[in-house]
Protein backbone atom coordinates (compact mmCIF):
# COMPACT_ATOMS: atom_id res chain seq x y z
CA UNK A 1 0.00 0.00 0.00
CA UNK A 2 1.20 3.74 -1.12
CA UNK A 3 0.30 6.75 0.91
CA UNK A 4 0.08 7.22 5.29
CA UNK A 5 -1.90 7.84 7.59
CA UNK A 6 -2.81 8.39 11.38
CA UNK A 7 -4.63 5.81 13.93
CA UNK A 8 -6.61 7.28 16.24
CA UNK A 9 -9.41 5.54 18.99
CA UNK A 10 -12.30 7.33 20.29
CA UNK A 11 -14.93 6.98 22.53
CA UNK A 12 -18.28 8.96 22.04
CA UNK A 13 -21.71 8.78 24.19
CA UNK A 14 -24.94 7.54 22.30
CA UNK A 15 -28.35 6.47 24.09
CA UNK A 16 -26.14 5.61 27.28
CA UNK A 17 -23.51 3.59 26.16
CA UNK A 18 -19.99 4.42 25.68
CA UNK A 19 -19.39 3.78 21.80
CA UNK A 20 -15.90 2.74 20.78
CA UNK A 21 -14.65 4.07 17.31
CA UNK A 22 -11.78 3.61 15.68
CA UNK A 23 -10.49 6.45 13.08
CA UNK A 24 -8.24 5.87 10.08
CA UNK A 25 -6.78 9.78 9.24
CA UNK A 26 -4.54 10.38 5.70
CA UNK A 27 -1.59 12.40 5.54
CA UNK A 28 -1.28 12.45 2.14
CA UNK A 29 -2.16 15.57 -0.21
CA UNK A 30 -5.34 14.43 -1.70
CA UNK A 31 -8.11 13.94 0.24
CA UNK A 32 -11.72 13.15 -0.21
CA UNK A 33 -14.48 15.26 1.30
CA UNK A 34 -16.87 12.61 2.58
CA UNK A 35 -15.88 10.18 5.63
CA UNK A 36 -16.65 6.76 5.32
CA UNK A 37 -18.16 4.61 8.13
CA UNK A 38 -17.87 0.94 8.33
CA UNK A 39 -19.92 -1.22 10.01
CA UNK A 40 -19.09 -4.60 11.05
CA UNK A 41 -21.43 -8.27 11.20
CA UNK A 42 -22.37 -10.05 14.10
CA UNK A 43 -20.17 -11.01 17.15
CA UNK A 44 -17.54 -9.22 15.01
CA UNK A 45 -15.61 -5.69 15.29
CA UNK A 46 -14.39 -2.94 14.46
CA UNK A 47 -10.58 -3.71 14.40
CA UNK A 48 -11.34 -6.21 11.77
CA UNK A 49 -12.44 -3.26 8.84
CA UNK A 50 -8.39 -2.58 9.54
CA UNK A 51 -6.99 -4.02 6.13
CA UNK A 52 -9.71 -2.03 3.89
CA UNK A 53 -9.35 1.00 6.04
CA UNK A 54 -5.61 1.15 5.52
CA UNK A 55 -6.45 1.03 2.07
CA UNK A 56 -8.79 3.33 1.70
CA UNK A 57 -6.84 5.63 3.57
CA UNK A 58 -4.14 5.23 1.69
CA UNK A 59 -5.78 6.56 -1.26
CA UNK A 60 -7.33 9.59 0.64
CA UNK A 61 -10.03 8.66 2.88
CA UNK A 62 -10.97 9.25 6.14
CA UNK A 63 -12.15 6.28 7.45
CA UNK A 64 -14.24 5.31 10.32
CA UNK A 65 -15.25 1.99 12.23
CA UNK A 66 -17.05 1.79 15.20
CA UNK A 67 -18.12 -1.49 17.58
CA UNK A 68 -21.78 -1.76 17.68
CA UNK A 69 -23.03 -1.90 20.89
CA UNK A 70 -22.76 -5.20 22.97
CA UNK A 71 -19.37 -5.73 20.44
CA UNK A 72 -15.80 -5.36 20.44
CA UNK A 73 -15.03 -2.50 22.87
CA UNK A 74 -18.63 -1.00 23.45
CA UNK A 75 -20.41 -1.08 26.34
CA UNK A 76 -22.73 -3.97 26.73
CA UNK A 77 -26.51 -3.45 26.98
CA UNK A 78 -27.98 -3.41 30.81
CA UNK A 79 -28.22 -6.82 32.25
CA UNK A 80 -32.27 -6.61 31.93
CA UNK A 81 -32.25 -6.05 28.52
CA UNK A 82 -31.86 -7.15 24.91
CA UNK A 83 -30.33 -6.26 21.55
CA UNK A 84 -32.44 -5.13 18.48
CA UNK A 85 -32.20 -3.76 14.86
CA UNK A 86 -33.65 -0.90 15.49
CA UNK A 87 -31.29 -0.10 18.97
CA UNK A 88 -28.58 -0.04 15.72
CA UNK A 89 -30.64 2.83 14.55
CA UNK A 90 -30.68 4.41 17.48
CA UNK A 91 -26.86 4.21 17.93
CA UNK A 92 -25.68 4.80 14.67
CA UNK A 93 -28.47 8.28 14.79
CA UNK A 94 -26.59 9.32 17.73
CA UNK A 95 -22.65 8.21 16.28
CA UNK A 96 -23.04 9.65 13.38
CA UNK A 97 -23.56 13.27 14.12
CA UNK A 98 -20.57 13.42 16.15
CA UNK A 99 -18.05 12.14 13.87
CA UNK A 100 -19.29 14.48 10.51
CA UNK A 101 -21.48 17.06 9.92
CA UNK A 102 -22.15 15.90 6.50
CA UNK A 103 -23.36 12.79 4.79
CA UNK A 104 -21.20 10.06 4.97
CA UNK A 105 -20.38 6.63 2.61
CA UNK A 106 -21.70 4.18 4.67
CA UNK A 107 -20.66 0.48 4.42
CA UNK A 108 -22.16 -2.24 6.05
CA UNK A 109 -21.31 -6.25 6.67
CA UNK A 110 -24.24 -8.77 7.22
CA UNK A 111 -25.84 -7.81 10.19
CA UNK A 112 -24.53 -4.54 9.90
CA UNK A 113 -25.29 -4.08 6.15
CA UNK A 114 -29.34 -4.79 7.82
CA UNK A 115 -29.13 -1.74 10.33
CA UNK A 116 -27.26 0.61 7.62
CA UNK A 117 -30.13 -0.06 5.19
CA UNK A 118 -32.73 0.94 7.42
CA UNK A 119 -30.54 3.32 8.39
CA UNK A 120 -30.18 5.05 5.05
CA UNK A 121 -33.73 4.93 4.45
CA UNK A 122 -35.01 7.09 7.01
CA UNK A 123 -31.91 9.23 7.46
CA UNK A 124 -31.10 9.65 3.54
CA UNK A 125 -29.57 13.10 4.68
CA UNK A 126 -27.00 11.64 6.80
CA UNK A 127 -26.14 9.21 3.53
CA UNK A 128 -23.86 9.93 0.56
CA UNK A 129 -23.83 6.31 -0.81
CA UNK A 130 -24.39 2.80 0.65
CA UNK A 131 -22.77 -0.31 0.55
CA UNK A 132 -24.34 -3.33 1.28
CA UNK A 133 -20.97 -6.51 1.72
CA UNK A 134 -22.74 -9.69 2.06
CA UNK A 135 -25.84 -7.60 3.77
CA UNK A 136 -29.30 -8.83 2.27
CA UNK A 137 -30.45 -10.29 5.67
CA UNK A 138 -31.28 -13.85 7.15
CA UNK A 139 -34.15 -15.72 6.02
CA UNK A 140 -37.42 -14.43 6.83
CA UNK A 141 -40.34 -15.59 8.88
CA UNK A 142 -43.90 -14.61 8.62
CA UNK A 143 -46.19 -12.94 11.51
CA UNK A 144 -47.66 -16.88 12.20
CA UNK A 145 -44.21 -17.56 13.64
CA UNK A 146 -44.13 -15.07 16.08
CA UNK A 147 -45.07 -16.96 19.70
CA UNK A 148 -42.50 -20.06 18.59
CA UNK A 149 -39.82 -17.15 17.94
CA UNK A 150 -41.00 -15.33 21.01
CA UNK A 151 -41.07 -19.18 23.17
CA UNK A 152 -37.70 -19.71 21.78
CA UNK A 153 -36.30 -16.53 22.89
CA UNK A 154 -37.57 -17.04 26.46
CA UNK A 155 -36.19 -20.78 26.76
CA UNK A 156 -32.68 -18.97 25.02
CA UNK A 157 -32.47 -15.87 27.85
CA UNK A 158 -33.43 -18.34 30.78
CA UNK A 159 -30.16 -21.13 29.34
CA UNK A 160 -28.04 -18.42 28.89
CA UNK A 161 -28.65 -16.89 32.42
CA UNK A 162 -27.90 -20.38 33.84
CA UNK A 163 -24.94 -21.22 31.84
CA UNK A 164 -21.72 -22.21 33.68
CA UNK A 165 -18.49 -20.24 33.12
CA UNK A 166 -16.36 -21.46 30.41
CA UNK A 167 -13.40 -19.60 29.50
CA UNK A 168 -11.17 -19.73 26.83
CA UNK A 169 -7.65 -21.46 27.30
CA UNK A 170 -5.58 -18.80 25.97
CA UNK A 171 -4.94 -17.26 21.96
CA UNK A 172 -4.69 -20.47 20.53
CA UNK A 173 -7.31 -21.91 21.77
CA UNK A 174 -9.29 -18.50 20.32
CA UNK A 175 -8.17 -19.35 17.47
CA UNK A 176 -8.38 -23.30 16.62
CA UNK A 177 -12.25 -21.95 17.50
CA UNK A 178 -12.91 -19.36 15.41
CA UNK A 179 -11.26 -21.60 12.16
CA UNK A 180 -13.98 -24.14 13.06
CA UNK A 181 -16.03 -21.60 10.44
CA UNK A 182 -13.03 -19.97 9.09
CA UNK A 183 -10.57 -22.94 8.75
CA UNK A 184 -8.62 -20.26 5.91
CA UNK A 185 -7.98 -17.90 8.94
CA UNK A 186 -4.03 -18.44 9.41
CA UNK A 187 -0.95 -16.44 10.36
CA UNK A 188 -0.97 -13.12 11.39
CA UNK A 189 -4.26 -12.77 10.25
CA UNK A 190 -5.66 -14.91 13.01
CA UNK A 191 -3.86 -13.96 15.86
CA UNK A 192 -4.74 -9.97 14.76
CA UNK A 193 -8.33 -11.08 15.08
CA UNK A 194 -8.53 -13.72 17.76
CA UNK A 195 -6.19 -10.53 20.32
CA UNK A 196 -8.71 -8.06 19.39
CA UNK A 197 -12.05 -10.36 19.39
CA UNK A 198 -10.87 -11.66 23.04
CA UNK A 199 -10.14 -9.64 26.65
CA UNK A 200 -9.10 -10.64 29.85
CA UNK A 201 -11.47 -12.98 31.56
CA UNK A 202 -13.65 -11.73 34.16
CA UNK A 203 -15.26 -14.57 35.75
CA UNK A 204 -18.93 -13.26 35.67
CA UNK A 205 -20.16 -14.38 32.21
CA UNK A 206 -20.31 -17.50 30.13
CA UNK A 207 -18.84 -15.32 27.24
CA UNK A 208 -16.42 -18.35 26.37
CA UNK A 209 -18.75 -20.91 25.07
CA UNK A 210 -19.31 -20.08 21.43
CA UNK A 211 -16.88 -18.53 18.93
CA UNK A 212 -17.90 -15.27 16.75
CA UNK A 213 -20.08 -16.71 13.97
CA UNK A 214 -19.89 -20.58 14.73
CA UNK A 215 -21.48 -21.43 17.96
CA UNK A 216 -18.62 -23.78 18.74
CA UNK A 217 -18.98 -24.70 22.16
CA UNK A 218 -15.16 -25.78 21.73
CA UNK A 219 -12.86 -27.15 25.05
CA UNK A 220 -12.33 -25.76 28.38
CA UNK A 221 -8.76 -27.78 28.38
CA UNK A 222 -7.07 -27.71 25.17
CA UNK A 223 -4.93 -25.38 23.26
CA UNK A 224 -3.33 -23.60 26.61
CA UNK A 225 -0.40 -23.25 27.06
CA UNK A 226 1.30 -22.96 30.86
CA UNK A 227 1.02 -19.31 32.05
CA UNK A 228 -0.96 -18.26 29.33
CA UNK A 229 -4.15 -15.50 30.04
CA UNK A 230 -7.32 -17.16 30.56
CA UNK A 231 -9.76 -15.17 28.01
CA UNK A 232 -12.82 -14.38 27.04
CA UNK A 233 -14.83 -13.17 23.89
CA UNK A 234 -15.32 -9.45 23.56
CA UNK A 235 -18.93 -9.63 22.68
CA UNK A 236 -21.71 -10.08 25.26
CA UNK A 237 -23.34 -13.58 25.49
CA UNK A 238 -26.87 -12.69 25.18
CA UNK A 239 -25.72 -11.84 21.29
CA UNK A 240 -26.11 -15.80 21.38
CA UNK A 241 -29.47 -15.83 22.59
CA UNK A 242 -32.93 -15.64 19.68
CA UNK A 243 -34.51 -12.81 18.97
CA UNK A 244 -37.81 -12.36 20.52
CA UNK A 245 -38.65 -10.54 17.16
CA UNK A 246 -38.70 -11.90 13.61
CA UNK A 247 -37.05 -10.87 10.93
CA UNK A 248 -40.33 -10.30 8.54
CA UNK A 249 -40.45 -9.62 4.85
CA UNK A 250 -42.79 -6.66 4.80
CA UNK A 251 -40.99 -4.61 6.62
CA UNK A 252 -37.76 -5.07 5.64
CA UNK A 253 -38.84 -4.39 2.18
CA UNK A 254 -40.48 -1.27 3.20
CA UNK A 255 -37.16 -0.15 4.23
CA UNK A 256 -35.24 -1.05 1.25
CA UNK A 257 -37.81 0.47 -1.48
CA UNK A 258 -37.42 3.49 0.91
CA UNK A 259 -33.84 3.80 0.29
CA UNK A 260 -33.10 6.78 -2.35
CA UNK A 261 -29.27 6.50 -2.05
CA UNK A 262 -26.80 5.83 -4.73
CA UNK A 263 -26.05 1.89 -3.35
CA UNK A 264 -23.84 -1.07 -4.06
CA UNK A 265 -23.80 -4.84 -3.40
CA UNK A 266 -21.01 -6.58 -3.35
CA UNK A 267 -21.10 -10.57 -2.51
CA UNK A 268 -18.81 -13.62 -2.17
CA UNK A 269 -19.07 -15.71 -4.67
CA UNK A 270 -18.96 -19.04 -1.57
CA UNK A 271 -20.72 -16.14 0.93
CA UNK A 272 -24.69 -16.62 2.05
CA UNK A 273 -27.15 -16.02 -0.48
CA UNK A 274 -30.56 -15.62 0.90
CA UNK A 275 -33.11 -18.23 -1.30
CA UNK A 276 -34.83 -15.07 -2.40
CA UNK A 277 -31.88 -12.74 -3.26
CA UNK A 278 -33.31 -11.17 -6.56
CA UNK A 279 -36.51 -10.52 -5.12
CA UNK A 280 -34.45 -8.05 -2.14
CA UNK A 281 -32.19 -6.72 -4.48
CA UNK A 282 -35.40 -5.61 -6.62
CA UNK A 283 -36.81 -3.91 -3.97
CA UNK A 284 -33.80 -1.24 -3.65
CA UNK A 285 -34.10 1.28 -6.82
CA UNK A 286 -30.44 2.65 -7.77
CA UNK A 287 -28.53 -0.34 -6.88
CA UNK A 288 -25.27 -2.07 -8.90
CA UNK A 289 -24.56 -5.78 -7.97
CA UNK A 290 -20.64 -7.49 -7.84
CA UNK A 291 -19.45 -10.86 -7.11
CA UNK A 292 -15.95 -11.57 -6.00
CA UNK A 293 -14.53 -14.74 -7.13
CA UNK A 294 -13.93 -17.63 -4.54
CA UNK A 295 -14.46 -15.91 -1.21
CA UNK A 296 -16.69 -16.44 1.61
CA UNK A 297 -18.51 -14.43 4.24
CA UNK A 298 -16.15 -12.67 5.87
CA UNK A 299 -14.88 -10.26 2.21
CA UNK A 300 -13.45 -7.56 4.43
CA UNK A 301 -10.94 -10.16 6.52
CA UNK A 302 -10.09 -12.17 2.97
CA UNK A 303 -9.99 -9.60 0.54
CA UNK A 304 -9.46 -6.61 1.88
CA UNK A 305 -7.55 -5.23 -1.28
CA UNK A 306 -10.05 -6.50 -4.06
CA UNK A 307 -13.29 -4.99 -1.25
CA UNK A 308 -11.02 -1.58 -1.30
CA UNK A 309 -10.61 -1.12 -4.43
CA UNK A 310 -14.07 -1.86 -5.22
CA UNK A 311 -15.46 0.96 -2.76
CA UNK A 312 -13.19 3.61 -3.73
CA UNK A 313 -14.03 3.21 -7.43
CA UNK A 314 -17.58 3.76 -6.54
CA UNK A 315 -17.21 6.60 -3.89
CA UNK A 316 -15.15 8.12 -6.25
CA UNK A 317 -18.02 8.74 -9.13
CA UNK A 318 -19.62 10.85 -6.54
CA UNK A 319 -16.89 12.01 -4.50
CA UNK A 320 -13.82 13.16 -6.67
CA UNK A 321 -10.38 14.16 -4.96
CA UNK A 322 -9.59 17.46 -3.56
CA UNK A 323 -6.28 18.75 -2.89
CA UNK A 324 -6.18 19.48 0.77
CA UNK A 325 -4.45 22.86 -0.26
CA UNK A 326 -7.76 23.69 -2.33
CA UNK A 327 -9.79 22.75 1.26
């Protein structure tokens, strides 16, 4: 990669929770007017945007990622409560108008691809273009499934409440876990990932018993070495628990035929692709569809340089290069 930049962590204050955000700043001469926000998946973070952020820095953006609440270095959610799309809403509502003052290219990965959709289509002011990585939603259900969603997601909150204390025997053991779903995840890829998707462990939560995106329940002996830090996962546990709500089809196309913005969709040609994909992507109006060859899920940790290059070629129709002299 060409080009510098600064790293820079912040922590900002949105419907009671401390936020943590992580800012990519370029030193170079040219430099792009519009910020660009990333927003990571489920049970995953903000540290792992890092390889497309460097990138997109280095060719003059100012990048942003932030931790959605309950992930990564955000505060979890009170103990009494849950997590919901539309608290995502809430946050990002409250984010965003501390970090720019105008309309941002917002980028979103599966679960957070969801919220930045519904996002963009009732806060179209706040959104310069949006980009949608692997982020047409799970499958749906219909109103008729509501009390065995709802049943499920009581049986869920009461197990997890009750659920012994499992930590995680060290990195590697964080690791040999999260390649259960991953097994590509090597090198210094992994350990980047596994340090920043694990902390110290506290004792007080069952946090270790499923890796981010797998469900692995995995060992509480192997993979430790002597002396090593017992750990834990980053995100809070009751991310593992069902959704008392269901994900219907109505609505969410209601939000995508209300988006107005310039928008792109970029997939993995191995990644999940919902049954009825066309019909979602018919829903959104302006919309242009790519598919990168023999990749998974997880674009932004695989191919960081071909998801880069990607975005700035279509931030850059709408957002050309300014000196920063000329700003």
């Amino acid at each position: 990669m060409s080009g510098s930049f600064s790293l820079r962590e912040h922590r900002v204050r949105a419907n009671g929770l401390g936020h943590h955000l992580i800012e990519w700043v370029p030193t170079g001469e040219v430099v792009h007017c519009t910020p660009v926000v990333l927003c990571h998946g489920f049970l995953d973070m903000a540290w792992s945007w890092s390889g497309v952020a460097e990138r997109l820095c280095a060719q003059g953006w100012r990048v942003w990622a932030l931790d959605w609440r309950g992930h990564g270095q955000t505060d979890w959610c009170a103990d009494h409560t849950r997590y919901h799309f539309t608290d995502y809403i809430f946050d990002l509502d409250g984010i965003l108008p501390q970090i720019s003052k105008e309309a941002v290219h917002l980028v979103g990965h599966s679960m957070g691809g969801v919220a930045s959709s519904m996002y963009a289509s009732v806060r179209s002011e706040m959104v310069e273009t949006l980009t949608l990585v692997e982020g047409f939603g799970p499958p749906f259900l219909g109103p008729l499934d509501a009390p065995r969603q709802l049943r499920g997601a009581l049986d869920s909150h009461l197990a997890q409440r009750g659920r012994a204390l499992r930590p995680i025997q060290g990195l590697q053991e964080a690791i040999r876990r999260m390649r259960v779903q991953h097994p590509e995840l090597q090198g210094e890829l992994a350990e980047f990932l596994a340090s920043h998707s694990t902390k110290a462990h506290s004792g007080s939560a069952d946090p270790g018993s499923a890796d981010p995106g797998s469900g692995d329940p995995g060992s509480a002996d192997s993979g430790r070495a002597d002396g090593e830090t017992l750990l834990q996962w980053r995100f809070d546990p009751k991310h593992r628990t069902i959704s008392p709500t269901p994900f219907i089809e109505g609505v969410f196309e209601g939000f995508l035929r209300h988006v107005d913005r310039p928008t792109l969709s970029i997939v993995g040609e191995r990644g999940y692709r919902p049954a009825d994909e066309d019909k979602r992507i018919s829903w959104l109006g302006d919309v242009r569809m790519e598919t990168l060859p023999d990749v998974g899920h997880m674009i932004h940790w695989f191919r960081p340089e071909d998801l880069a290059k990607r975005l700035h070629r279509f931030f850059s129709e709408v957002d050309p290069p300014h000196s920063r002299e000329a700003r």
